[in-house]
C-alpha atoms as a PDB file:
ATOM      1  CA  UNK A   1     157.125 128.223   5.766  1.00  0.00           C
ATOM      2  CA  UNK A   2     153.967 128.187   4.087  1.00  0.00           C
ATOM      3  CA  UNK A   3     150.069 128.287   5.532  1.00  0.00           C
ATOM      4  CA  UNK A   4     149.762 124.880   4.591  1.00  0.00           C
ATOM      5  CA  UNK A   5     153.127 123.714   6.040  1.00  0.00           C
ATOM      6  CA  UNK A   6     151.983 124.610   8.876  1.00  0.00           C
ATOM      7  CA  UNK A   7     150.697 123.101  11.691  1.00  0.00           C
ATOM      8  CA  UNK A   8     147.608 123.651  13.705  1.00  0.00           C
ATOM      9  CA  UNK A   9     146.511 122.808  17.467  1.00  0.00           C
ATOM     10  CA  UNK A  10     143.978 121.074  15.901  1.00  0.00           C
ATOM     11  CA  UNK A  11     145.930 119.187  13.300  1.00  0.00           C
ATOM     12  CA  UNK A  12     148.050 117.995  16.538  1.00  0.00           C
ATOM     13  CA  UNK A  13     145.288 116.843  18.014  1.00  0.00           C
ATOM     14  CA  UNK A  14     143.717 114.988  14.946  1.00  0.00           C
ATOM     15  CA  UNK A  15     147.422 113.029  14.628  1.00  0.00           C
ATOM     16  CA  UNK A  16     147.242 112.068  18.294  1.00  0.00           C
ATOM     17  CA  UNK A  17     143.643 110.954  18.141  1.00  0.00           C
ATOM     18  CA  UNK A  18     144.801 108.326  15.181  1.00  0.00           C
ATOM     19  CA  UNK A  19     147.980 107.205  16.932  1.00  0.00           C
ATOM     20  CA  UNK A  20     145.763 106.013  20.447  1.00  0.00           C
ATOM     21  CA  UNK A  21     143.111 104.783  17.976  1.00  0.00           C
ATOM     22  CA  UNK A  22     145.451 102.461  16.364  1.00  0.00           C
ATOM     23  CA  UNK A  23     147.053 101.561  19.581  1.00  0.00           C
ATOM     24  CA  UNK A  24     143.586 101.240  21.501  1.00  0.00           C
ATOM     25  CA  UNK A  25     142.336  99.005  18.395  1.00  0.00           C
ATOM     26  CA  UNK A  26     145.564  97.324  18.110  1.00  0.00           C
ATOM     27  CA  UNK A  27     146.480  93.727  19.251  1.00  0.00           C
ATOM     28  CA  UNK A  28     148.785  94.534  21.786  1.00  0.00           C
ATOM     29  CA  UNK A  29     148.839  93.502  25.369  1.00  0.00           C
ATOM     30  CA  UNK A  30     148.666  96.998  26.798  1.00  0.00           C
ATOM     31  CA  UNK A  31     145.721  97.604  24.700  1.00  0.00           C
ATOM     32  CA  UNK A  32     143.778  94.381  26.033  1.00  0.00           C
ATOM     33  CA  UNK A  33     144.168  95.102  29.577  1.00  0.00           C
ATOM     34  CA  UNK A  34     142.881  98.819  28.755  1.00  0.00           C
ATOM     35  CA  UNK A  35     140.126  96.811  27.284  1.00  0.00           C
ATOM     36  CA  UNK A  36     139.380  95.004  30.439  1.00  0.00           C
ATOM     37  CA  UNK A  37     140.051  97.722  32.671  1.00  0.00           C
ATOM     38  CA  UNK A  38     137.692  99.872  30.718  1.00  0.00           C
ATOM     39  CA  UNK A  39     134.599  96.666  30.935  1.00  0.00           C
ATOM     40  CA  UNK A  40     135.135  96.377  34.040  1.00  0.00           C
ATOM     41  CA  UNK A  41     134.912 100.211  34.989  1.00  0.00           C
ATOM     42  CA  UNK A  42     131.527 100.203  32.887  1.00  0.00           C
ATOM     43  CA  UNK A  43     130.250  97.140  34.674  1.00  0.00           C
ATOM     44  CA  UNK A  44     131.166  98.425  37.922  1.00  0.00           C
ATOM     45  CA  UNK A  45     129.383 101.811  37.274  1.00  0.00           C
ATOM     46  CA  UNK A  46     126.162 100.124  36.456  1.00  0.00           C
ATOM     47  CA  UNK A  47     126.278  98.198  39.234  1.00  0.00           C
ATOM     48  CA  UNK A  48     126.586 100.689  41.488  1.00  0.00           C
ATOM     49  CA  UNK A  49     123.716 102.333  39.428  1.00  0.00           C
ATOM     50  CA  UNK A  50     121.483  99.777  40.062  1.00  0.00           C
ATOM     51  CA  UNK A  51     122.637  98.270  43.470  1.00  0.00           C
ATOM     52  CA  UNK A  52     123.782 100.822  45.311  1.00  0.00           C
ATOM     53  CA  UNK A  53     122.830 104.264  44.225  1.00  0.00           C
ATOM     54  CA  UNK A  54     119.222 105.542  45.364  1.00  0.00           C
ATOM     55  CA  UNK A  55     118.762 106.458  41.354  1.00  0.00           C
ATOM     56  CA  UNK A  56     117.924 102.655  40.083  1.00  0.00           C
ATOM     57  CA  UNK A  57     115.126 102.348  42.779  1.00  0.00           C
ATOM     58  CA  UNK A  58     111.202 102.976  41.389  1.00  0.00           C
ATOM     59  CA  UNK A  59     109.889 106.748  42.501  1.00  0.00           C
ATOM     60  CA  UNK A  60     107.979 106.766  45.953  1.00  0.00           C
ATOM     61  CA  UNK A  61     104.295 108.085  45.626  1.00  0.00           C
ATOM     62  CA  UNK A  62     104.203 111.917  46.292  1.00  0.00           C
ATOM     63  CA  UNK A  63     101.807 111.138  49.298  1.00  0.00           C
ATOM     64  CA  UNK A  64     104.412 108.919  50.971  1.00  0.00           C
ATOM     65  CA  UNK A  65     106.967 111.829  52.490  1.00  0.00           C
ATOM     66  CA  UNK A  66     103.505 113.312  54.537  1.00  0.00           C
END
């Protein structure tokens, strides 16, 4: 076997990065409801952003916590 016969960690990697792009860009079923699961984790992390978490609220004045 040659150098360039062989394969790399990186080269396995690269191939696996192309096979779940085409499937997550594909028009399959399984890849819609990744799609939706995936909106609906983003939309539920900003939500929580600016609902719930103290970190969407304006800053307090310095002067207020004496």
């Amino acid at each position: 076997m040659t150098t360039s016969e062989q394969k790399g960690p990186a080269q396995g990697i690269a191939e696996a990065q192309q096979l779940m792009r085409s499937w997550f860009f594909g028009g399959s079923w399984s890849a819609a409801l990744a799609w939706a699961v995936l909106v609906v984790s983003l939309i539920t992390v900003l939500a929580w952003f600016f609902i719930a978490s103290p970190y969407g609220a304006p800053a307090a004045p310095v002067y207020a916590e004496f």
